[in-house]
Protein backbone atom coordinates (compact mmCIF):
# COMPACT_ATOMS: atom_id res chain seq x y z
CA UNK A 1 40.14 -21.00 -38.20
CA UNK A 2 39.56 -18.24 -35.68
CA UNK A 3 35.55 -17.40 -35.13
CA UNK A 4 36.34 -13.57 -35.94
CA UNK A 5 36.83 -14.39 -39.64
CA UNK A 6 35.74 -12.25 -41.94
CA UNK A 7 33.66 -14.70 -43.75
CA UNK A 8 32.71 -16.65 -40.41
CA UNK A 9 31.04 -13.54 -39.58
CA UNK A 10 29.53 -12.76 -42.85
CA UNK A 11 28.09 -16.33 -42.98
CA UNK A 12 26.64 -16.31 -39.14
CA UNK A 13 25.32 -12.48 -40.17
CA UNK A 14 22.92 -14.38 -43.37
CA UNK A 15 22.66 -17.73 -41.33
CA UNK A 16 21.19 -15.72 -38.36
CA UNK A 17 18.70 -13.13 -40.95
CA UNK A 18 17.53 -16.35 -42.95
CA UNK A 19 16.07 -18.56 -39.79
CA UNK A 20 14.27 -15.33 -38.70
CA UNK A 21 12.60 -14.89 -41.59
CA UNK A 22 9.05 -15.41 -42.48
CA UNK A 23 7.80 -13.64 -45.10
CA UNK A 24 11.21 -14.08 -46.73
CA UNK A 25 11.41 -17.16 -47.09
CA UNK A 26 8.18 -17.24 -49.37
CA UNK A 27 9.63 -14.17 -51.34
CA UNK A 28 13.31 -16.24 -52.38
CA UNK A 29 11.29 -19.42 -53.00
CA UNK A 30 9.37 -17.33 -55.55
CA UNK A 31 12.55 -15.87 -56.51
CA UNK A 32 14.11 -19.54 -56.77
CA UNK A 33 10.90 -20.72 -58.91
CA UNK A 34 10.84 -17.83 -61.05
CA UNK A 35 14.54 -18.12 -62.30
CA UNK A 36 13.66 -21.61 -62.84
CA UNK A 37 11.58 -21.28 -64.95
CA UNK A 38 13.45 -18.36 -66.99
CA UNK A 39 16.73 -20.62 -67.28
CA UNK A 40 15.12 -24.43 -67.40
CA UNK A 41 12.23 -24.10 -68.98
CA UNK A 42 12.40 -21.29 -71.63
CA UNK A 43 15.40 -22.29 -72.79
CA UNK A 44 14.33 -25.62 -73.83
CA UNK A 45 11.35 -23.94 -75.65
CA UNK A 46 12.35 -20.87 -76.81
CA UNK A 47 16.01 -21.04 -77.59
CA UNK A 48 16.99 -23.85 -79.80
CA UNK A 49 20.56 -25.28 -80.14
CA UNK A 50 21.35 -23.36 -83.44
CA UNK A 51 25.32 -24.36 -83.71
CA UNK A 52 24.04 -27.78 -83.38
CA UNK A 53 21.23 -28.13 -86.11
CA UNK A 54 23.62 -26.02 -89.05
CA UNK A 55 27.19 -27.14 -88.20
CA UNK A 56 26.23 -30.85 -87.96
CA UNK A 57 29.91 -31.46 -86.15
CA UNK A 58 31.90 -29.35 -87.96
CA UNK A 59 31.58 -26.09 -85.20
CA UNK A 60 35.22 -24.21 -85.19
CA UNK A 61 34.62 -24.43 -89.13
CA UNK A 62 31.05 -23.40 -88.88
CA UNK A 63 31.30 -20.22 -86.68
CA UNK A 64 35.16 -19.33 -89.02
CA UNK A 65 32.72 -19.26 -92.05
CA UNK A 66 30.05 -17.21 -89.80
CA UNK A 67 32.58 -14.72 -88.96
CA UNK A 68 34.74 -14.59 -92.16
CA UNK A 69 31.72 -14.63 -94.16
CA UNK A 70 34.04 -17.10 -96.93
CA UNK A 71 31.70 -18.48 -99.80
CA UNK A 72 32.47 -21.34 -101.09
């Protein structure tokens, strides 16, 4: 591939800012540990598998009933 790629250039033009940076660096690896913590760890707490604990296998059937609202 020739060196004036588009994306040779866009890479080289992030590569290049990135090893400059000082403060930067500190501000994505707060950035990094924050949306770690929103997608990893509150999930897990917060956000429970509910197709799992009330369709106990049967999903498709589950979410038709949901949605159809049949009673049985």
């Amino acid at each position: 591939m020739a060196k004036n790629n588009f994306f040779c250039k866009v890479f080289h033009l992030y590569y290049d800012g990135f090893r400059s940076m000082t403060l930067g660096k500190t501000l994505w690896a707060i950035i990094l540990i924050k949306l770690f913590i929103i997608f990893a760890v509150l999930k897990v707490f917060f956000f429970p598998n509910f197709l799992k604990e009330h369709a106990q296998g049967n999903e498709a059937e589950f979410v038709a009933t949901q949605l159809l609202d049949i009673k049985d």
